[in-house]
Protein backbone atom coordinates (compact mmCIF):
# COMPACT_ATOMS: atom_id res chain seq x y z
CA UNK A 1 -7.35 -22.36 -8.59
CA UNK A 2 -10.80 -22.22 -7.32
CA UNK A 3 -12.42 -20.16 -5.19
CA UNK A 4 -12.94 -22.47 -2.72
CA UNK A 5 -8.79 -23.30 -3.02
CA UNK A 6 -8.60 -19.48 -2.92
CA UNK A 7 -10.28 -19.35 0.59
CA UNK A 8 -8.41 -21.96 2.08
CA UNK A 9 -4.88 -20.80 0.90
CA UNK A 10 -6.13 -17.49 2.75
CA UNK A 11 -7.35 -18.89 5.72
CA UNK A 12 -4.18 -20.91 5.90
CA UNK A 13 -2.20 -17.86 5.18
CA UNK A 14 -3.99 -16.00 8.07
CA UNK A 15 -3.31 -18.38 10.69
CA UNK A 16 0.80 -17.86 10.15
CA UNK A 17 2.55 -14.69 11.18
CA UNK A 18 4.97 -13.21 8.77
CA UNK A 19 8.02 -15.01 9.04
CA UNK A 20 11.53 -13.46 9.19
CA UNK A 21 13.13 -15.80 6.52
CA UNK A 22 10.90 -15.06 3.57
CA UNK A 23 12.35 -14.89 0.53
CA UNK A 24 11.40 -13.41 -2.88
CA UNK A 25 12.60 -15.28 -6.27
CA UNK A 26 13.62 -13.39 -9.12
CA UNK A 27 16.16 -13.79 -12.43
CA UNK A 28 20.13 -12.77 -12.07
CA UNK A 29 20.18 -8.91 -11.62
CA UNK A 30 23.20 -7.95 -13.72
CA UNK A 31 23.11 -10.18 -16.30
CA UNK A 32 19.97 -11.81 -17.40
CA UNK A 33 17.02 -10.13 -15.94
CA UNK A 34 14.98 -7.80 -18.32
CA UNK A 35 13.07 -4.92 -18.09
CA UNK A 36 9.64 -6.06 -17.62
CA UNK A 37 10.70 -8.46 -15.35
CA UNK A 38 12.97 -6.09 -13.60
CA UNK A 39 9.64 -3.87 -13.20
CA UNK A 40 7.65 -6.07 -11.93
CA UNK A 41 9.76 -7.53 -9.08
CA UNK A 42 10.37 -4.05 -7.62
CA UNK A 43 6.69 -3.37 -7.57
CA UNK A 44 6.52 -6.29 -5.16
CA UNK A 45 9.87 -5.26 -3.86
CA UNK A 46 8.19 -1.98 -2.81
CA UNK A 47 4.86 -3.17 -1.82
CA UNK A 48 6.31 -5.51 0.79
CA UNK A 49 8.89 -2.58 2.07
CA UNK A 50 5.57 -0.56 2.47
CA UNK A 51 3.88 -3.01 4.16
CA UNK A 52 6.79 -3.28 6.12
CA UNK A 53 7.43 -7.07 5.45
CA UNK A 54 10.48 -8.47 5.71
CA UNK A 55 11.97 -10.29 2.40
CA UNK A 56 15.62 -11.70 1.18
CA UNK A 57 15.68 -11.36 -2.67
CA UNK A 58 17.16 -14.45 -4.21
CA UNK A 59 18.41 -14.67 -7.81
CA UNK A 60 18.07 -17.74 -9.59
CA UNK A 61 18.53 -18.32 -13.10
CA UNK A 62 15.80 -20.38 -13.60
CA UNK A 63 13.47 -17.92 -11.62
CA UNK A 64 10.54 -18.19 -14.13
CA UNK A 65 10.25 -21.68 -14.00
CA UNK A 66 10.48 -22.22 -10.63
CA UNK A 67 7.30 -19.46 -10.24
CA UNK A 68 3.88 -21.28 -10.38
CA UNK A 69 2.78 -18.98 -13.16
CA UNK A 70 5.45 -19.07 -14.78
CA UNK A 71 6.16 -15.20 -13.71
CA UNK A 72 8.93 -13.63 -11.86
CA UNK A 73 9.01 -12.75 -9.35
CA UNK A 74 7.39 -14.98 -6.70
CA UNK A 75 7.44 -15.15 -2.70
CA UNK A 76 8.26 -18.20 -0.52
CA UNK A 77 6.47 -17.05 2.67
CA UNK A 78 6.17 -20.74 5.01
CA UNK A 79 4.54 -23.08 3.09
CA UNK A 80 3.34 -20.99 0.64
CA UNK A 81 4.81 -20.06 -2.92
CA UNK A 82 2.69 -16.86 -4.51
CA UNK A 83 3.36 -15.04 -7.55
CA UNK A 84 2.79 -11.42 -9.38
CA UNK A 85 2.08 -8.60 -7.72
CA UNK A 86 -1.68 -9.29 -7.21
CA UNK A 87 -1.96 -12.53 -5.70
CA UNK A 88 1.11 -11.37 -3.35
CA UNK A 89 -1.24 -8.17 -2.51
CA UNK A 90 -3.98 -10.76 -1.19
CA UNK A 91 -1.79 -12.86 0.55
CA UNK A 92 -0.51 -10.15 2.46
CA UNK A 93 -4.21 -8.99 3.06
CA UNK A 94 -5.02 -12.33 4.43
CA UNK A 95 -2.24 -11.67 7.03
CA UNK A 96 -3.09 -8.71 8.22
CA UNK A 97 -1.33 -6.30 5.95
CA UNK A 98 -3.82 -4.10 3.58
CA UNK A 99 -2.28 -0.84 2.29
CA UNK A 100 -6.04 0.30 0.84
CA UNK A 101 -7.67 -0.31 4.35
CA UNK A 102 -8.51 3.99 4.34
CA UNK A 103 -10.02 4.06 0.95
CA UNK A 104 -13.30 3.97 0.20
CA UNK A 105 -15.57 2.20 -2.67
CA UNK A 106 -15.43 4.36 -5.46
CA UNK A 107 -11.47 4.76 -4.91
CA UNK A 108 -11.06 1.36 -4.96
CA UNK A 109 -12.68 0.92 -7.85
CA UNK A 110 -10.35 3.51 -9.68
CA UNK A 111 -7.42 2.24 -8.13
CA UNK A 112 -8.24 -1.11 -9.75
CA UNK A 113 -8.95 1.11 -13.26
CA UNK A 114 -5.66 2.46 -13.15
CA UNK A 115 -3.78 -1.01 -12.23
CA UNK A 116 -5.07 -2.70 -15.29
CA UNK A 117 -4.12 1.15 -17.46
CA UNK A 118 -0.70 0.40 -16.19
CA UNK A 119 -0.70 -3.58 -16.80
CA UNK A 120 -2.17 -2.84 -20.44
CA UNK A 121 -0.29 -0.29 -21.28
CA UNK A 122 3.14 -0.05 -19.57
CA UNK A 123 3.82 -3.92 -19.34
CA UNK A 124 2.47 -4.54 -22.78
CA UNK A 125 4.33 -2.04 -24.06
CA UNK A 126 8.15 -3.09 -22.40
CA UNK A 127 6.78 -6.69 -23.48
CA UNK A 128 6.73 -5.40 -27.27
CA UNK A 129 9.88 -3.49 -27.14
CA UNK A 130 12.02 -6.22 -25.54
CA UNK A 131 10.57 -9.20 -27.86
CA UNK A 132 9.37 -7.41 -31.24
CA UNK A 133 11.39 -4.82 -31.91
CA UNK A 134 14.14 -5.73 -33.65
CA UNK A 135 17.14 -3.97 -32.72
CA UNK A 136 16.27 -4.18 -28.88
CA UNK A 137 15.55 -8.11 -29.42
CA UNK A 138 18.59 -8.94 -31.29
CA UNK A 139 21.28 -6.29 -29.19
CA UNK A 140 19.82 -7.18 -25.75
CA UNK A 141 17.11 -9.02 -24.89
CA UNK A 142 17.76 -12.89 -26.64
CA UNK A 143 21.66 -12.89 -25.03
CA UNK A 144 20.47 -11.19 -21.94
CA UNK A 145 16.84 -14.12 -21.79
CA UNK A 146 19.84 -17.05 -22.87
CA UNK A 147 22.67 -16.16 -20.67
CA UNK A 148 22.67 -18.25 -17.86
CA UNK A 149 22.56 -21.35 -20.17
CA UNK A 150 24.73 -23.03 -22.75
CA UNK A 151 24.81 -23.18 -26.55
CA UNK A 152 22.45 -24.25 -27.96
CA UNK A 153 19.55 -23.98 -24.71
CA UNK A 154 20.51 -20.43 -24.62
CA UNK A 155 19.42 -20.22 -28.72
CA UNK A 156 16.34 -22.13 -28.33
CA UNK A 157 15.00 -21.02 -24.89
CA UNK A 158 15.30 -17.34 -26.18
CA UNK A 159 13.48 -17.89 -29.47
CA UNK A 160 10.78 -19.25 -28.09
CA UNK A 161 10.05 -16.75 -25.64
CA UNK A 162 9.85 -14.62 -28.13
CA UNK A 163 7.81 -16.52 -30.01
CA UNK A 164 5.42 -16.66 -26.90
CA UNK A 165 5.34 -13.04 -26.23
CA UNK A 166 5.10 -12.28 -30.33
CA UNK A 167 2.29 -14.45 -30.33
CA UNK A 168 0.43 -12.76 -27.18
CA UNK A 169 1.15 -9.26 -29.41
CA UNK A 170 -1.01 -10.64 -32.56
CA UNK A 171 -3.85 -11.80 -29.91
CA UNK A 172 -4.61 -8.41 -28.25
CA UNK A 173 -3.53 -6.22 -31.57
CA UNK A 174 -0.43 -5.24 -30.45
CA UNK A 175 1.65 -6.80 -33.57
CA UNK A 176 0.97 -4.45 -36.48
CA UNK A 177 1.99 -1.47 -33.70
CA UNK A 178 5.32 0.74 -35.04
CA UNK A 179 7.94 0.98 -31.96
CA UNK A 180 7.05 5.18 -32.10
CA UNK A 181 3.07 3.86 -31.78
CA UNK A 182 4.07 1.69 -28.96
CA UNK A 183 6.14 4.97 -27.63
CA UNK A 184 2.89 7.48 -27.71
CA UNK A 185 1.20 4.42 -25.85
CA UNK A 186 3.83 4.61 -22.76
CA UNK A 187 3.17 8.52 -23.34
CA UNK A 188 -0.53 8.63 -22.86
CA UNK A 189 -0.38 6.14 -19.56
CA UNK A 190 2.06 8.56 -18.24
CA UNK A 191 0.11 11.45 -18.82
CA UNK A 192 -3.03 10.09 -17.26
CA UNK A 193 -0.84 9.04 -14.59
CA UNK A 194 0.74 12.21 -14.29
CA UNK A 195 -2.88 14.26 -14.05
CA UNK A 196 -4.11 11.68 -11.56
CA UNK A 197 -0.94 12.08 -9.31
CA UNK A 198 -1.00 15.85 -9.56
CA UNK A 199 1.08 17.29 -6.43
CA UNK A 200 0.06 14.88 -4.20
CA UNK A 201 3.22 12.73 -2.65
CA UNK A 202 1.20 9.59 -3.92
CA UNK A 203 -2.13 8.23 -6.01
CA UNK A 204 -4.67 8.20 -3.51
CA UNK A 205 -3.75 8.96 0.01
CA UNK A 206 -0.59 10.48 1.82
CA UNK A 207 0.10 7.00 2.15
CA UNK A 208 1.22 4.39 -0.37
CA UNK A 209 -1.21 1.77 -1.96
CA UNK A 210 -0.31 -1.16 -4.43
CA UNK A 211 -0.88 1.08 -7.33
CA UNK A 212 2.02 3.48 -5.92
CA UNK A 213 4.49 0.36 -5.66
CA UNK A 214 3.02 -0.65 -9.27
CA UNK A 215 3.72 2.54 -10.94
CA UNK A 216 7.10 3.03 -9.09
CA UNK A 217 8.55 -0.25 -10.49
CA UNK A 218 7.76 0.41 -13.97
CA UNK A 219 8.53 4.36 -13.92
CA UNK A 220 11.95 3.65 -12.49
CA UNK A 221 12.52 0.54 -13.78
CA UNK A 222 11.80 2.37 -17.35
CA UNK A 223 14.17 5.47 -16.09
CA UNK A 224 17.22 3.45 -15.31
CA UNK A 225 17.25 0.46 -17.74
CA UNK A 226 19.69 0.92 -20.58
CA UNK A 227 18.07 0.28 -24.15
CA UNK A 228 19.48 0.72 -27.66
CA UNK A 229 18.50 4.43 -27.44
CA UNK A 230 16.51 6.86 -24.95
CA UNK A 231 12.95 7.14 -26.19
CA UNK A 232 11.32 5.46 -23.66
CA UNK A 233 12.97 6.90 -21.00
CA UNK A 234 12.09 9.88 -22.10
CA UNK A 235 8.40 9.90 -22.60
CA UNK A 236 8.74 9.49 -18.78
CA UNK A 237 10.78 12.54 -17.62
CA UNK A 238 8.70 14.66 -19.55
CA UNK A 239 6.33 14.15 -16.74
CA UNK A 240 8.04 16.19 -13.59
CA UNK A 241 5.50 14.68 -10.83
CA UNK A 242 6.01 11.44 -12.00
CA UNK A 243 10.00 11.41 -11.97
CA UNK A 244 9.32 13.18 -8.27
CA UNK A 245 7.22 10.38 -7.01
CA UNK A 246 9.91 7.80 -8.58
CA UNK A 247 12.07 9.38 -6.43
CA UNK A 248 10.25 9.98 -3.03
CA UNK A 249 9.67 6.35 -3.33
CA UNK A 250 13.20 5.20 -3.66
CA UNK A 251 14.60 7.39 -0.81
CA UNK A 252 11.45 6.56 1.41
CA UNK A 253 11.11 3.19 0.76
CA UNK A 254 14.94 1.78 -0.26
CA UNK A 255 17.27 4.04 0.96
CA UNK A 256 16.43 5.02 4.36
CA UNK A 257 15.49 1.21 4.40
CA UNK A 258 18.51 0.24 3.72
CA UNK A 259 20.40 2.14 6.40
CA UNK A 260 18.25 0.97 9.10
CA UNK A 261 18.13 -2.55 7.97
CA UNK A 262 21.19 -5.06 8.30
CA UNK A 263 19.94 -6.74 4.95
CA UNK A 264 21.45 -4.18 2.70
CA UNK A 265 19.59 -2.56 -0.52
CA UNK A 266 16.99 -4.35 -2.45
CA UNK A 267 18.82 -3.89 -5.39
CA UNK A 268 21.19 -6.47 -4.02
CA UNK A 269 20.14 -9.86 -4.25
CA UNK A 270 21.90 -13.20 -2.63
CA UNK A 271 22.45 -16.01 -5.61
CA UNK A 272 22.16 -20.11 -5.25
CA UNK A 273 22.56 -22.87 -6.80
CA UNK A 274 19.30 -23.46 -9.45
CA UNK A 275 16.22 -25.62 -8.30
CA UNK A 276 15.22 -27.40 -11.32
């Protein structure tokens, strides 16, 4: 999209209040959704919950090719249909609804630095252990990808995922990486994270930004997904602060959400028919 398409999509966007039946679009929860995917819808989960934005979650099977990148999750917000975390974060903005609006230059700049450590590192690296490790790829992730769908689509729509995402791991260098490389990876973003956090409740502020709703969805996505041991899990309770904020998060921002709110816990999602 241009820039040009860019402005007018927020102008557009501006001139619409927030409405009360937007929904966000992401695969089935208990059976078919996988852990970077899982991560990456709760960061957008949480950054609309801090923004204080109303959102139903709706699972759909065929989630990812509904989304206009081809990425779950994605928002239906009036007219408009945005996906990933950043683009969501500007349309939001457009509307009103910053969560950086207190920080200055320089910590907006290292906000964004952090954002793509955490893309790079964290994604990439649940990206690599989902698709090229072996055991992970053949014991979960290829029935889990294929499950909604029948022999043989459930065969050939996993395989070439995995293809895809093997492919994207020979581009950036990522291929030739052993699963216990790919583990001291997800241990150095944690630390960094870790020493940036500190004691304070969150990154940059007492209040939440994007990067806070970022780093919550893959830290507790990461602490509460079962995989075919507990390695990576574990690289991120060895950070105290980090497991703390996972949690201040959660009860701040999903449970005493939940009890106030007549929609019921995020981790919940209504299911319909699939769009093709």
């Amino acid at each position: 999209m241009s820039i040009a398409a860019d402005a007018f999509v927020c102008q557009m966007a501006a001139a619409e209040p927030w409405p009360e039946n937007a929904a966000l679009y992401q695969p089935l929860k208990g059976e078919q959704i996988l852990l970077s995917d899982n991560a990456s819808c709760l960061a957008v989960q949480a950054f609309l919950r801090m923004c204080n934005l109303p959102v139903q979650v709706i699972c759909r099977a065929n989630a990812e090719y509904m989304s206009p990148s081809g990425k779950a999750p994605f928002i239906h917000v009036g007219n408009h249909v945005v996906s990933e975390l950043g683009p969501i974060v500007q349309f939001a903005k457009a509307k009103g609804h910053s969560l950086t609006d207190g920080l200055d230059e320089i910590q907006k700049a290292e906000m964004k630095a952090y954002t793509e450590l955490v893309n790079n590192m964290l994604l990439t690296a649940e990206l690599y252990i989902q698709w090229c490790d072996d055991s992970t790829s053949a014991k979960i992730t290829r029935s889990r990808y294929g499950s909604p769908y029948p022999w043989p689509l459930n065969h050939i729509l996993a395989y070439q995922k995995q293809w895809e995402i093997r492919r994207k791991m020979k581009a950036i260098g990522w291929a030739g990486k052993t699963i216990k490389q790919v583990h001291e990876d997800v241990d150095r973003c944690c630390q960094a994270l870790s020493q940036r956090l500190g004691s304070q409740p969150y990154f940059f502020t007492r209040q939440p930004t994007e990067l806070d709703a970022l780093v919550f969805g893959h830290l507790f996505t990461i602490l509460t997904t079962q995989l075919t041991d507990d390695a990576l899990g574990e690289k991120v309770k060895n950070y105290e602060n980090l497991v703390k904020f996972c949690r201040r998060i959660e009860q701040n921002y999903f449970e005493e959400h939940d009890r106030e709110s007549p929609l019921g816990s995020a981790s919940r999602c209504s299911r319909g028919s699939s769009t093709k």
